[in-house]
C-alpha atoms as a PDB file:
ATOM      1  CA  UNK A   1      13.627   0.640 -33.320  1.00  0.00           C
ATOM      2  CA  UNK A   2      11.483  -1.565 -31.004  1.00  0.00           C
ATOM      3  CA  UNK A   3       7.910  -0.440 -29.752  1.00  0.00           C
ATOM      4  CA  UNK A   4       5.866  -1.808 -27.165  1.00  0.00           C
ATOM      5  CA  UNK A   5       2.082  -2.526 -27.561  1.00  0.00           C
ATOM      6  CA  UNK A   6       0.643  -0.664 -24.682  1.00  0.00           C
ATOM      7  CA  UNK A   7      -2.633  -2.747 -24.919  1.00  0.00           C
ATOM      8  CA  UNK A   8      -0.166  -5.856 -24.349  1.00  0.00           C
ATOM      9  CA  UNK A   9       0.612  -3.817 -21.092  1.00  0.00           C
ATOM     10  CA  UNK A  10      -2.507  -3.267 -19.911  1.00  0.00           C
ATOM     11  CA  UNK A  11      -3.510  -7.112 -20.326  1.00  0.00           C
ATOM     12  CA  UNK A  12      -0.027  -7.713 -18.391  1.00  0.00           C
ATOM     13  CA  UNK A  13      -1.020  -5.475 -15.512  1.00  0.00           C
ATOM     14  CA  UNK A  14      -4.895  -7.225 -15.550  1.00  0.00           C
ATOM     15  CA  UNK A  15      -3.264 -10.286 -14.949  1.00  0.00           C
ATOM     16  CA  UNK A  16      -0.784  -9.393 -12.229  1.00  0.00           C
ATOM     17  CA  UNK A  17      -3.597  -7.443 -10.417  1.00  0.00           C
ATOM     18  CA  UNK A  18      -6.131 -10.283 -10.897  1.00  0.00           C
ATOM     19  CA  UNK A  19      -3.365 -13.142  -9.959  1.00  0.00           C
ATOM     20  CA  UNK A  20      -5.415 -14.865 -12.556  1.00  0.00           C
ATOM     21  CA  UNK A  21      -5.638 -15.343 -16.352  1.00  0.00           C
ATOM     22  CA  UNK A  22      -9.380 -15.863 -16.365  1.00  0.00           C
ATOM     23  CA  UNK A  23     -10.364 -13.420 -14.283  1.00  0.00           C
ATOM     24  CA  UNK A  24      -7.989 -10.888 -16.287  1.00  0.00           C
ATOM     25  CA  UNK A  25      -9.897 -11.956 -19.094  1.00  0.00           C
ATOM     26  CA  UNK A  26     -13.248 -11.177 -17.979  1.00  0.00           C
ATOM     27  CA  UNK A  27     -11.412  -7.343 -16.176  1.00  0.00           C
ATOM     28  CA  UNK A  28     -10.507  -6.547 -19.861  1.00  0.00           C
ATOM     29  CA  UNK A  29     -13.605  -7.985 -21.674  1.00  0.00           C
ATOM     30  CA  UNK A  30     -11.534 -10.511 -23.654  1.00  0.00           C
ATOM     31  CA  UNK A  31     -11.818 -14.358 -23.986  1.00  0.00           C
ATOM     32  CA  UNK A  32      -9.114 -16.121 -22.208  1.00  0.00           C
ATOM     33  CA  UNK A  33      -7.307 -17.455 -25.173  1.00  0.00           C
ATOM     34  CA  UNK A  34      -7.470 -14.250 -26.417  1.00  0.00           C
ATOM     35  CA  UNK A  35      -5.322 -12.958 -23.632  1.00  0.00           C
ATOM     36  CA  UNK A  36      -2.855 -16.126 -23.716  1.00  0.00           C
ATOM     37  CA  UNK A  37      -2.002 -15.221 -27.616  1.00  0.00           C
ATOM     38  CA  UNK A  38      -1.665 -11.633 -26.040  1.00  0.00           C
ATOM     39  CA  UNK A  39       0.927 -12.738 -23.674  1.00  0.00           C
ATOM     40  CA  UNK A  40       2.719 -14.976 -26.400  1.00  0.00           C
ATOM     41  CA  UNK A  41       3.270 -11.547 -28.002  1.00  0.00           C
ATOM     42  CA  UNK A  42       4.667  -9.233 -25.570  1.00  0.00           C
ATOM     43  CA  UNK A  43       7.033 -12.262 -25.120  1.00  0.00           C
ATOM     44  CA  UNK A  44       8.419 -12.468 -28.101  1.00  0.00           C
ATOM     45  CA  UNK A  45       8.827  -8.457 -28.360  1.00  0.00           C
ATOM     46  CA  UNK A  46      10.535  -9.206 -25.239  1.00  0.00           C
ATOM     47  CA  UNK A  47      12.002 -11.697 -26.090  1.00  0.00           C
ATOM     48  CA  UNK A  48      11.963 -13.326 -22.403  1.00  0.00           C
ATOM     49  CA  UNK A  49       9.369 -15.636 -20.736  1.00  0.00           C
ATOM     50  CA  UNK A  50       6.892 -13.861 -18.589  1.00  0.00           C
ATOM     51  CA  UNK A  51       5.598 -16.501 -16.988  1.00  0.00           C
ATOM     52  CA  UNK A  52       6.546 -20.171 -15.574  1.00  0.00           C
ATOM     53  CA  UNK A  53       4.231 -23.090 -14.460  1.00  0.00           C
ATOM     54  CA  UNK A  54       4.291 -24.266 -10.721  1.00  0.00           C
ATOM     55  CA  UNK A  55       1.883 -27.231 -11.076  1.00  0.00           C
ATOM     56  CA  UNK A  56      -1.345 -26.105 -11.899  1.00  0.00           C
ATOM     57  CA  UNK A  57      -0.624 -22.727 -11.292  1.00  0.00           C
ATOM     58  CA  UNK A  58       1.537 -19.475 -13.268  1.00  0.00           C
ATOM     59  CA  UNK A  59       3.830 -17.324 -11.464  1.00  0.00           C
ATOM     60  CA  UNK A  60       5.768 -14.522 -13.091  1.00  0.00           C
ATOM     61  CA  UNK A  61       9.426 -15.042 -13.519  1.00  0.00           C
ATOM     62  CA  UNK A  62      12.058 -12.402 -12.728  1.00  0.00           C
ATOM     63  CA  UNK A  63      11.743 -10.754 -15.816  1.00  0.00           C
ATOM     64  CA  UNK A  64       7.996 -10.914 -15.588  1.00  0.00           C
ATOM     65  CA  UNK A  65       8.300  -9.012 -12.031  1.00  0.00           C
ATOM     66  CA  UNK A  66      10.942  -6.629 -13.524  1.00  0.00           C
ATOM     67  CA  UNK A  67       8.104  -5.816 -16.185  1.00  0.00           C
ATOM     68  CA  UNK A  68       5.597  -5.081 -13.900  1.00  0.00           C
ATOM     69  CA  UNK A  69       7.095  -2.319 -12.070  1.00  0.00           C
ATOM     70  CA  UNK A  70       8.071  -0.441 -15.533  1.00  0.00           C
ATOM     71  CA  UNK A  71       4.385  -1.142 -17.120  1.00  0.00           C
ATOM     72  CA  UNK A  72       2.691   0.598 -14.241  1.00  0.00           C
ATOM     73  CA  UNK A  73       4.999   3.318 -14.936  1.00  0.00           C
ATOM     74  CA  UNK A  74       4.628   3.619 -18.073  1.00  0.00           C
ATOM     75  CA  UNK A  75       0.589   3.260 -18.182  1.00  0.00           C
ATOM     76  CA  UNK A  76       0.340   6.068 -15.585  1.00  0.00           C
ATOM     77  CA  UNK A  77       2.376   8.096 -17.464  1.00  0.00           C
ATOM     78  CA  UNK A  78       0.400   7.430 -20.772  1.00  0.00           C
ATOM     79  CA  UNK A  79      -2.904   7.928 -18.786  1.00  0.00           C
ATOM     80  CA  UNK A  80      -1.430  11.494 -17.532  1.00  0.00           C
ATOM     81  CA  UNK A  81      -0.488  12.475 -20.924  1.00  0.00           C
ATOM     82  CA  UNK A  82      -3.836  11.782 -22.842  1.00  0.00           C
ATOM     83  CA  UNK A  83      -5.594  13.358 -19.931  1.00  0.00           C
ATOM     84  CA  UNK A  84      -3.613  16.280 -20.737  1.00  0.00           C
ATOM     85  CA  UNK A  85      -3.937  16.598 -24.431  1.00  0.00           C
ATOM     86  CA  UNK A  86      -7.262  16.507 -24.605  1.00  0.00           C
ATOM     87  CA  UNK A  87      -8.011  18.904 -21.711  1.00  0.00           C
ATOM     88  CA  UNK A  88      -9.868  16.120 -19.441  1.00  0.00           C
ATOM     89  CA  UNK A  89      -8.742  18.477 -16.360  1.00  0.00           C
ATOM     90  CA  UNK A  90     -10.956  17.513 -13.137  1.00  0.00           C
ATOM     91  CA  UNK A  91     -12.209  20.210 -11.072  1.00  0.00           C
ATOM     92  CA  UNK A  92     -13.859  20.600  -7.529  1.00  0.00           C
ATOM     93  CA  UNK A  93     -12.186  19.154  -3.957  1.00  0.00           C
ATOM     94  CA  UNK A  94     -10.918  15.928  -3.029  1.00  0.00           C
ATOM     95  CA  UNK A  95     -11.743  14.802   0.724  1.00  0.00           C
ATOM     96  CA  UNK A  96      -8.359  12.590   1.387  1.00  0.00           C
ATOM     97  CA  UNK A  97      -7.648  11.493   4.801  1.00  0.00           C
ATOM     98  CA  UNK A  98      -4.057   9.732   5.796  1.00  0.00           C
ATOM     99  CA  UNK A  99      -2.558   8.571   9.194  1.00  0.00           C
ATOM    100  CA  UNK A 100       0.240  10.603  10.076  1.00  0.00           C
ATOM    101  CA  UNK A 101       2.799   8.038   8.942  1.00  0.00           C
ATOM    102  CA  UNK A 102       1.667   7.900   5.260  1.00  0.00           C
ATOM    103  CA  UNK A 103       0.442  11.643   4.994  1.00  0.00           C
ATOM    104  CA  UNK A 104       4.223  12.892   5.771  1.00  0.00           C
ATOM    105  CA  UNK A 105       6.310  10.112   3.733  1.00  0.00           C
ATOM    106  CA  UNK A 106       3.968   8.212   0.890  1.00  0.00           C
ATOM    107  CA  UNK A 107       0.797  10.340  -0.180  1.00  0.00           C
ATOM    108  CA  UNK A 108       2.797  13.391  -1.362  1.00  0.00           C
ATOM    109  CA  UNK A 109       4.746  11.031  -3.870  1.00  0.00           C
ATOM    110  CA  UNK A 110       1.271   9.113  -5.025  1.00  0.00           C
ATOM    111  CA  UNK A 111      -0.769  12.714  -5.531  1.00  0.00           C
ATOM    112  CA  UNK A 112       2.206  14.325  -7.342  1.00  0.00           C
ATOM    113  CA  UNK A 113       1.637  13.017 -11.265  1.00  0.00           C
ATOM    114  CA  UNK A 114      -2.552  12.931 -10.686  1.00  0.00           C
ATOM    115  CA  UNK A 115      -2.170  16.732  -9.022  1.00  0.00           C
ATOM    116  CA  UNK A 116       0.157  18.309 -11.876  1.00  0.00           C
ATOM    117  CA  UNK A 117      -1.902  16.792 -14.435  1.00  0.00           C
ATOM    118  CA  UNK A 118      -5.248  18.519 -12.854  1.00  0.00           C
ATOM    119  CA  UNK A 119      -4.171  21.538 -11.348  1.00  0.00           C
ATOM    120  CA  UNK A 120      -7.802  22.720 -11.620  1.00  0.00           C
ATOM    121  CA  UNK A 121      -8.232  20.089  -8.547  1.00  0.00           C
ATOM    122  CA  UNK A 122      -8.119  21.019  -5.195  1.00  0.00           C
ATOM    123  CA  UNK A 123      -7.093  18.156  -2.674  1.00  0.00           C
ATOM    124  CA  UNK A 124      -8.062  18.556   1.386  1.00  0.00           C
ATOM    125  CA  UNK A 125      -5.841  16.353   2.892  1.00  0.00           C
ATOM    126  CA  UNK A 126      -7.443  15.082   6.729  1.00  0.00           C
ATOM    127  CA  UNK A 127      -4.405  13.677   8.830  1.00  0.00           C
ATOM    128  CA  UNK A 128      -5.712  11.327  11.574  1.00  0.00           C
ATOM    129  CA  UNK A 129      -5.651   7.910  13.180  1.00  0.00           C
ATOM    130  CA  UNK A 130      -7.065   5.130  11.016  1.00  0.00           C
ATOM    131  CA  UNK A 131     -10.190   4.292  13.365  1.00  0.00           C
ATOM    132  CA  UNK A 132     -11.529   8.058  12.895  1.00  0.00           C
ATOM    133  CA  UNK A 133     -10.931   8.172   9.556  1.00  0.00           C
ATOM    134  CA  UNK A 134     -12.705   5.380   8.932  1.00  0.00           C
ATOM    135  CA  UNK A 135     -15.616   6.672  10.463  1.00  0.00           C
ATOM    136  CA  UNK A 136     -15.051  10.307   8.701  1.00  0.00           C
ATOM    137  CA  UNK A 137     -15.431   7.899   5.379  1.00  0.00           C
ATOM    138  CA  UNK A 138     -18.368   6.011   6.377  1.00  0.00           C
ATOM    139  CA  UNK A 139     -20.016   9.181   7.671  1.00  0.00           C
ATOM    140  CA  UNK A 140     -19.166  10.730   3.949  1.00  0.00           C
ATOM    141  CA  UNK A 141     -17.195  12.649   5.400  1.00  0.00           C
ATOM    142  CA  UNK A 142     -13.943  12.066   2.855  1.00  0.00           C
ATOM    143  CA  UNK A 143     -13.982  10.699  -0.822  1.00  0.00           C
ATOM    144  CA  UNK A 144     -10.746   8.605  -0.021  1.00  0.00           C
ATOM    145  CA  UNK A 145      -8.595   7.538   3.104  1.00  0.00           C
ATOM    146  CA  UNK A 146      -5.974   5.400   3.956  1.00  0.00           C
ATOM    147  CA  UNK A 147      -6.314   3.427   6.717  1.00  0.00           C
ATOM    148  CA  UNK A 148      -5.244   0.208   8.242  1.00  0.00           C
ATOM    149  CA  UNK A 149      -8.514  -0.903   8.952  1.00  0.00           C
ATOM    150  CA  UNK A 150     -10.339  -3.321   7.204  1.00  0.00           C
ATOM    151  CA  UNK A 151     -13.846  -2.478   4.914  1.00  0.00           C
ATOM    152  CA  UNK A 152     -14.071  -5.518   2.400  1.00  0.00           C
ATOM    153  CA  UNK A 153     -17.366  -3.712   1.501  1.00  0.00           C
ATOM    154  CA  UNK A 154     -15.712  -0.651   0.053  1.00  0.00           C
ATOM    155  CA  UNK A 155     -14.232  -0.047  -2.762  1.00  0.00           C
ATOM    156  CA  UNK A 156     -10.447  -0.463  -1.743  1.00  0.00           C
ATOM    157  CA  UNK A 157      -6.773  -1.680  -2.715  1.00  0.00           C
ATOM    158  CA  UNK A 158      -3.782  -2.354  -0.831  1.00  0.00           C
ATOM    159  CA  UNK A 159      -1.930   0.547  -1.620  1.00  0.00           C
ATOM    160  CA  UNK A 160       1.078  -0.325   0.710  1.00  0.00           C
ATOM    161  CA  UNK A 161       2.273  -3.195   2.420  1.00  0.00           C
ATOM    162  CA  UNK A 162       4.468  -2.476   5.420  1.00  0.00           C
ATOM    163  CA  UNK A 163       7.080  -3.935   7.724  1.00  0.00           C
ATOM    164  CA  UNK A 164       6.230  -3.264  11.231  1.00  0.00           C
ATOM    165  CA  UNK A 165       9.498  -2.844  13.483  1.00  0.00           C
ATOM    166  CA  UNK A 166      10.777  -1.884  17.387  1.00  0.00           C
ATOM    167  CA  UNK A 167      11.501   1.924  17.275  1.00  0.00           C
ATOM    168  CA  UNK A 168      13.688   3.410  20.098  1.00  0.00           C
ATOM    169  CA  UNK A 169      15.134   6.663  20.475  1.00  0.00           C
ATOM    170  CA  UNK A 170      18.755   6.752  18.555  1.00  0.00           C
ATOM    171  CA  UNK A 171      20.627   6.999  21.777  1.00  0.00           C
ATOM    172  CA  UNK A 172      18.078   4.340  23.891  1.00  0.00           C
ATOM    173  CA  UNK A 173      20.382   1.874  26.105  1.00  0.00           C
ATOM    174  CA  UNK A 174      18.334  -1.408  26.189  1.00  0.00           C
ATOM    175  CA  UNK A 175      17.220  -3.147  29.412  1.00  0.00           C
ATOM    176  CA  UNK A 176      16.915  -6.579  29.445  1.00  0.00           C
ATOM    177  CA  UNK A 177      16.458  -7.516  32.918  1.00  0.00           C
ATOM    178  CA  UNK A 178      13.389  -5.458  33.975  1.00  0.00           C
ATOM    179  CA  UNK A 179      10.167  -4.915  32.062  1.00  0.00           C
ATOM    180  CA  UNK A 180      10.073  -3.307  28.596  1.00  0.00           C
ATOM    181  CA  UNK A 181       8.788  -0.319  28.736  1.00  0.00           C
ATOM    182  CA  UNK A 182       6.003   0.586  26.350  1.00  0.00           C
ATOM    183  CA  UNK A 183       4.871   3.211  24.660  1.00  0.00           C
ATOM    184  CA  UNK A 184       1.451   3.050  23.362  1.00  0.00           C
ATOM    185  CA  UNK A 185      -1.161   4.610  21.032  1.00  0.00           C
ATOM    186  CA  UNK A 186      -4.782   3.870  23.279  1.00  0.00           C
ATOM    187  CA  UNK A 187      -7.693   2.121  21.662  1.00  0.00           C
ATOM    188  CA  UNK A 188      -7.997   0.981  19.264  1.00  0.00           C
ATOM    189  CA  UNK A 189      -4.832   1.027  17.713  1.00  0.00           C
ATOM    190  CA  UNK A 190      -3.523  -1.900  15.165  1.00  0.00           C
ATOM    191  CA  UNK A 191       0.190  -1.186  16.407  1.00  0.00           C
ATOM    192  CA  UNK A 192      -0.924  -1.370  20.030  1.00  0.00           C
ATOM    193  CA  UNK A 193      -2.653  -5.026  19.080  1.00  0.00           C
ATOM    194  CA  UNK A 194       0.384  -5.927  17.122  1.00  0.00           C
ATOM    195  CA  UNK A 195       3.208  -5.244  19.807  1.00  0.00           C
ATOM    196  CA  UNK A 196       1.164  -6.442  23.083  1.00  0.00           C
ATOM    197  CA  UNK A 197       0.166  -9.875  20.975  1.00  0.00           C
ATOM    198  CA  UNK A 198       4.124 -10.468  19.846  1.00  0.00           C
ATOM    199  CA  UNK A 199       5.532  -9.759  24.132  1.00  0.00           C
ATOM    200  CA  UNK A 200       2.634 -12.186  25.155  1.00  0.00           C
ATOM    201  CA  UNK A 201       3.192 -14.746  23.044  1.00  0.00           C
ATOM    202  CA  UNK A 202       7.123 -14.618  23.428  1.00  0.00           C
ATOM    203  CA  UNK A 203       6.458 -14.913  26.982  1.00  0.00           C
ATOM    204  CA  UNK A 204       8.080 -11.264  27.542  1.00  0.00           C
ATOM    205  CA  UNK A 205       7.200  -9.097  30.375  1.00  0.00           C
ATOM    206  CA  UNK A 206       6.409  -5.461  29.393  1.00  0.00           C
ATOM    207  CA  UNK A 207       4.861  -2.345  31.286  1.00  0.00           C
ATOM    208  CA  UNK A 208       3.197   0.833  29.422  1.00  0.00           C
ATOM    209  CA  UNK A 209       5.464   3.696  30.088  1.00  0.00           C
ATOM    210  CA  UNK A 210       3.556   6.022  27.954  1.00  0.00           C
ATOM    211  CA  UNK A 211       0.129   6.096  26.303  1.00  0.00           C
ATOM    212  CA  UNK A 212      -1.045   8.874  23.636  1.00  0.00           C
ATOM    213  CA  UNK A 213      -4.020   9.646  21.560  1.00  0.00           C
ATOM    214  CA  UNK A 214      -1.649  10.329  18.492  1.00  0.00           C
ATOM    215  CA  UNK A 215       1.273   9.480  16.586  1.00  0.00           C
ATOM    216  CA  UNK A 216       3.292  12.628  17.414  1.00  0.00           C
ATOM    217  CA  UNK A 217       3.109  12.146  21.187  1.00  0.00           C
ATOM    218  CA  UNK A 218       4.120   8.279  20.443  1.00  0.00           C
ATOM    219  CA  UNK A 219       6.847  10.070  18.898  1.00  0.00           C
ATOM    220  CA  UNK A 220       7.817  12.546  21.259  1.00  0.00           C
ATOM    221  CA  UNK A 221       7.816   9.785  24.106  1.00  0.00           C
ATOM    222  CA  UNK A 222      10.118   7.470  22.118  1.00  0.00           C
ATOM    223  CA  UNK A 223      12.804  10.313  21.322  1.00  0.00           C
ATOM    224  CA  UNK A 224      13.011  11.316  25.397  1.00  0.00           C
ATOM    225  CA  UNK A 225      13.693   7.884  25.903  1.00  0.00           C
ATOM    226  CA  UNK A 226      10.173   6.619  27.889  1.00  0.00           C
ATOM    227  CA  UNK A 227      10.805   3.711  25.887  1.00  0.00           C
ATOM    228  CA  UNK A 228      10.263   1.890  22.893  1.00  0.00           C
ATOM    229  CA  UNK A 229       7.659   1.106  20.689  1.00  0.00           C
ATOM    230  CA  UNK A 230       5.768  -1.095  17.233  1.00  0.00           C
ATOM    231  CA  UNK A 231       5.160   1.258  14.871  1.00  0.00           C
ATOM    232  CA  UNK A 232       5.156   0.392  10.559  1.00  0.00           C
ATOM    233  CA  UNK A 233       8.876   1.422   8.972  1.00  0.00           C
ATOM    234  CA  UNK A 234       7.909   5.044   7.368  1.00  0.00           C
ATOM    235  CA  UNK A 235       7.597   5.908  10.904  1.00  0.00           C
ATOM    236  CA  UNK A 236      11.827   5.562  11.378  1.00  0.00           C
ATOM    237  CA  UNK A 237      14.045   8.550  10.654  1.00  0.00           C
ATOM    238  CA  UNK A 238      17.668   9.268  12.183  1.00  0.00           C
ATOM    239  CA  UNK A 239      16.223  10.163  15.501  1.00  0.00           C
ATOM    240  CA  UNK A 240      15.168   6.777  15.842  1.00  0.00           C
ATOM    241  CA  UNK A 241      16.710   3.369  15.383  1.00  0.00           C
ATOM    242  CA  UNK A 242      15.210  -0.132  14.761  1.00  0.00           C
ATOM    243  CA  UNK A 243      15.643  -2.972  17.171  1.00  0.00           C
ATOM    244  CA  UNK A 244      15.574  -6.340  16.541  1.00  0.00           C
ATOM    245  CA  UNK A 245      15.817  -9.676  17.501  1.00  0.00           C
ATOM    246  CA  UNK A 246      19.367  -9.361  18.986  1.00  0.00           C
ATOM    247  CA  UNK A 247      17.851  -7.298  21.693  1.00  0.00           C
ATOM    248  CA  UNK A 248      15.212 -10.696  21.997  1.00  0.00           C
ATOM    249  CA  UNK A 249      12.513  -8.822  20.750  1.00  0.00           C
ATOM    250  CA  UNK A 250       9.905 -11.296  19.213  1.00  0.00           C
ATOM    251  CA  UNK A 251       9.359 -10.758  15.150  1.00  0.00           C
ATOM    252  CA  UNK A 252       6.466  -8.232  14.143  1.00  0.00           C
ATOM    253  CA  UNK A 253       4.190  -8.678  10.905  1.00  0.00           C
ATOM    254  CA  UNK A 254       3.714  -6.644   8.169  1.00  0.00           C
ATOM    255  CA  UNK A 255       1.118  -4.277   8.254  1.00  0.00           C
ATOM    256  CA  UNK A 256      -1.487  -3.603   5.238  1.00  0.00           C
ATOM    257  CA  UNK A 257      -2.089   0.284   4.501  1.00  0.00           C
ATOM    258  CA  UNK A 258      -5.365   0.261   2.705  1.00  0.00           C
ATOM    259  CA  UNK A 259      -7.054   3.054   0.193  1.00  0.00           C
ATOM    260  CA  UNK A 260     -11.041   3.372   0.531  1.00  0.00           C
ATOM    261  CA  UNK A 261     -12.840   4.724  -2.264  1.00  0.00           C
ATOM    262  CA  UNK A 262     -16.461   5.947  -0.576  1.00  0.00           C
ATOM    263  CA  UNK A 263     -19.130   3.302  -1.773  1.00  0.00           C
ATOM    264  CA  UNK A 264     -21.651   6.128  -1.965  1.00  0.00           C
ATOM    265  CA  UNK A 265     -21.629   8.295  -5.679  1.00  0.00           C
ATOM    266  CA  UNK A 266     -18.069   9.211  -5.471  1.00  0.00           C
ATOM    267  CA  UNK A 267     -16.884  12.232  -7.392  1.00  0.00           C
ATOM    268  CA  UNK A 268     -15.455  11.777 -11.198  1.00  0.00           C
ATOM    269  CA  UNK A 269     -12.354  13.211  -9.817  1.00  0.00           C
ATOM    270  CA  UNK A 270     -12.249  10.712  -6.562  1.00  0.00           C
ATOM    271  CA  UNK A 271     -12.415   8.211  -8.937  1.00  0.00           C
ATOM    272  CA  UNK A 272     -10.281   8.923 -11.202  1.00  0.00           C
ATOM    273  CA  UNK A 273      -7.772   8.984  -8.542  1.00  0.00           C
ATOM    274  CA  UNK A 274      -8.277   6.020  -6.716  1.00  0.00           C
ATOM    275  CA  UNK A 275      -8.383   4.306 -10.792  1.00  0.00           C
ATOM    276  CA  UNK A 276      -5.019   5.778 -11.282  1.00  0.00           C
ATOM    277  CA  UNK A 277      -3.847   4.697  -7.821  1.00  0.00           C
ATOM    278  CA  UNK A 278      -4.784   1.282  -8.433  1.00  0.00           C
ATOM    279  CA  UNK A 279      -3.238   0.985 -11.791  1.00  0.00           C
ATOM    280  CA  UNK A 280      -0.220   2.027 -10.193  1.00  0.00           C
ATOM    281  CA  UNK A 281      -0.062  -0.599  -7.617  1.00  0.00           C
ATOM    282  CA  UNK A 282      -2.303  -3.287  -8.406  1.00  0.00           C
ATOM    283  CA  UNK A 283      -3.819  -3.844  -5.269  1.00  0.00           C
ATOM    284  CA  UNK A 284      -1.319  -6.404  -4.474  1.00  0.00           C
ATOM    285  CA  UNK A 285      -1.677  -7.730  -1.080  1.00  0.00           C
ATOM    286  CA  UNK A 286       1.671  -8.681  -0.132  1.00  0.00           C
ATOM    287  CA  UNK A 287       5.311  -8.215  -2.022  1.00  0.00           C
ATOM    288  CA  UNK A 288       5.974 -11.386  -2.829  1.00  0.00           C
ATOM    289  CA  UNK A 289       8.623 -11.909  -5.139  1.00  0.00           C
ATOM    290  CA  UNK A 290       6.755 -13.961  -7.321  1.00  0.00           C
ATOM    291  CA  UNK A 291       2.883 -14.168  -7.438  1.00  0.00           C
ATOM    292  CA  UNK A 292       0.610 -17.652  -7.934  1.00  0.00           C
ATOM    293  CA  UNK A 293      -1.688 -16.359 -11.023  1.00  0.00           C
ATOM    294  CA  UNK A 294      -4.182 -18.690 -10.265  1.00  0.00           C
ATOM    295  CA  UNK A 295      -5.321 -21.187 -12.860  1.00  0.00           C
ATOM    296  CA  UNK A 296      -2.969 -22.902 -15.445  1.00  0.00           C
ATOM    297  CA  UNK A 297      -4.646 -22.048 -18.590  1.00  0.00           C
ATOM    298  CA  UNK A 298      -3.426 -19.557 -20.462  1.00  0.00           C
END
């Protein structure tokens, strides 16, 4: 029977987070051709190349992507079990805040293994708009949030990266000869900036139907039919359908969900989740099929 070398793992999931070989080296306080030989064995376990040159960089091949995925998985799971066995429950509350989007479709999922394995832990979950929960985080208010809002001076990783689409209700006839009607989250609002920039630049004229303070009024306008609006794809569900270019709507960009660790002596169990969290995605900015890892060497 074959066995993988969950250390190998680990220094595969460095690397993939770090997009680099040498910085991976220094996350998991080895020397760099240390980590190379590493790599040269979980290859030939597997039996499959990990990696491929593109000039003076290393991207992972498909099998290298395919690996990934699976090592998170299995790492978590590892991590879960040993915190199990030898009774390294975490107690006390967790401060989490979430927009609305990601508190009703992804957070449940991502809390699920950490909550069963610590179900000492109690979790307050705050479900608001990203601006206010940033502020609920700097105030030390919450131990964690999600947000779309940028902090590069917090701890943080891209937990999620997100298409942003046109949502209309599922029975919405489309106008093209008169103004599109809007509707609108007020300031600030990163879906309001997003869908205003895209009409402007593609020269289409719009008007603002509706404006609300939160996402379920946004929602609530869209399904009467006020009109249509940019919101990120957890958002869609078969009320709702996505429009697209056909209709000559302009494109939208993806949209980066962030998680915020608070910079300011954390909680053991805070950070244990947001550790765990991060091991499970890696931070990765943008799912693209196959990552630069930096330098060459290695």
């Amino acid at each position: 029977m074959r066995h993988l070398d969950l250390s190998l793992l680990r220094t595969f999931v460095a690397i993939c987070d770090e997009t680099s070989f040498a910085k991976a080296a220094h996350k998991v306080h080895k020397s760099q051709p240390a980590i190379s030989q590493q790599m040269g064995r979980l290859e030939s376990e597997l039996q499959v190349a990990l990696f491929v040159k593109r000039g003076r960089q290393k991207q992972l091949t498909a099998a290298g992507i395919r690996l990934e995925e699976y090592a998170r998985r299995l790492l978590a799971l590892h991590d879960e079990l040993w915190a199990t066995l030898h009774d390294e429950e975490l107690s006390g509350p967790v401060r989490i805040g979430a927009p609305a989007d990601i508190a009703d479709t992804v957070l449940p999922g991502i809390l699920q293994s950490f909550a069963r394995a610590n179900p000492r832990l109690s979790m307050a979950i705050h479900v608001g708009r990203s601006p206010d929960l940033m502020d609920m985080l700097f105030a030390g208010e919450l131990d964690l949030t999600i947000s779309t809002r940028e902090a590069p001076d917090f701890p943080h990783i891209v937990l999620r990266n997100s298409p942003v689409v046109w949502i209309a209700a599922s029975d919405y006839q489309f106008d093209k000869l008169g103004p599109l009607p809007l509707v609108l989250a007020d300031e600030p609002s990163i879906f309001r900036r997003i869908a205003l920039e895209a009409l402007q630049e593609h020269g289409q004229s719009y008007k603002e139907s509706y404006i609300s303070p939160n996402l379920a009024g946004i929602k609530s306008a869209v399904r009467a039919g006020l009109g249509i609006t940019a919101r990120s794809i957890e958002v869609v569900t078969p009320e709702f359908r996505v429009l697209s270019e056909r209709q000559g709507l302009p494109p939208l960009p993806n949209v980066n969900f962030y998680l915020y660790l608070r910079d300011d002596n954390p909680s053991e169990a805070a950070t244990k989740l947001y550790q765990l969290l991060a091991s499970q995605v890696g931070g990765a900015a943008s799912p693209a099929p196959s990552p630069a890892l930096g330098d060459a060497a290695g």
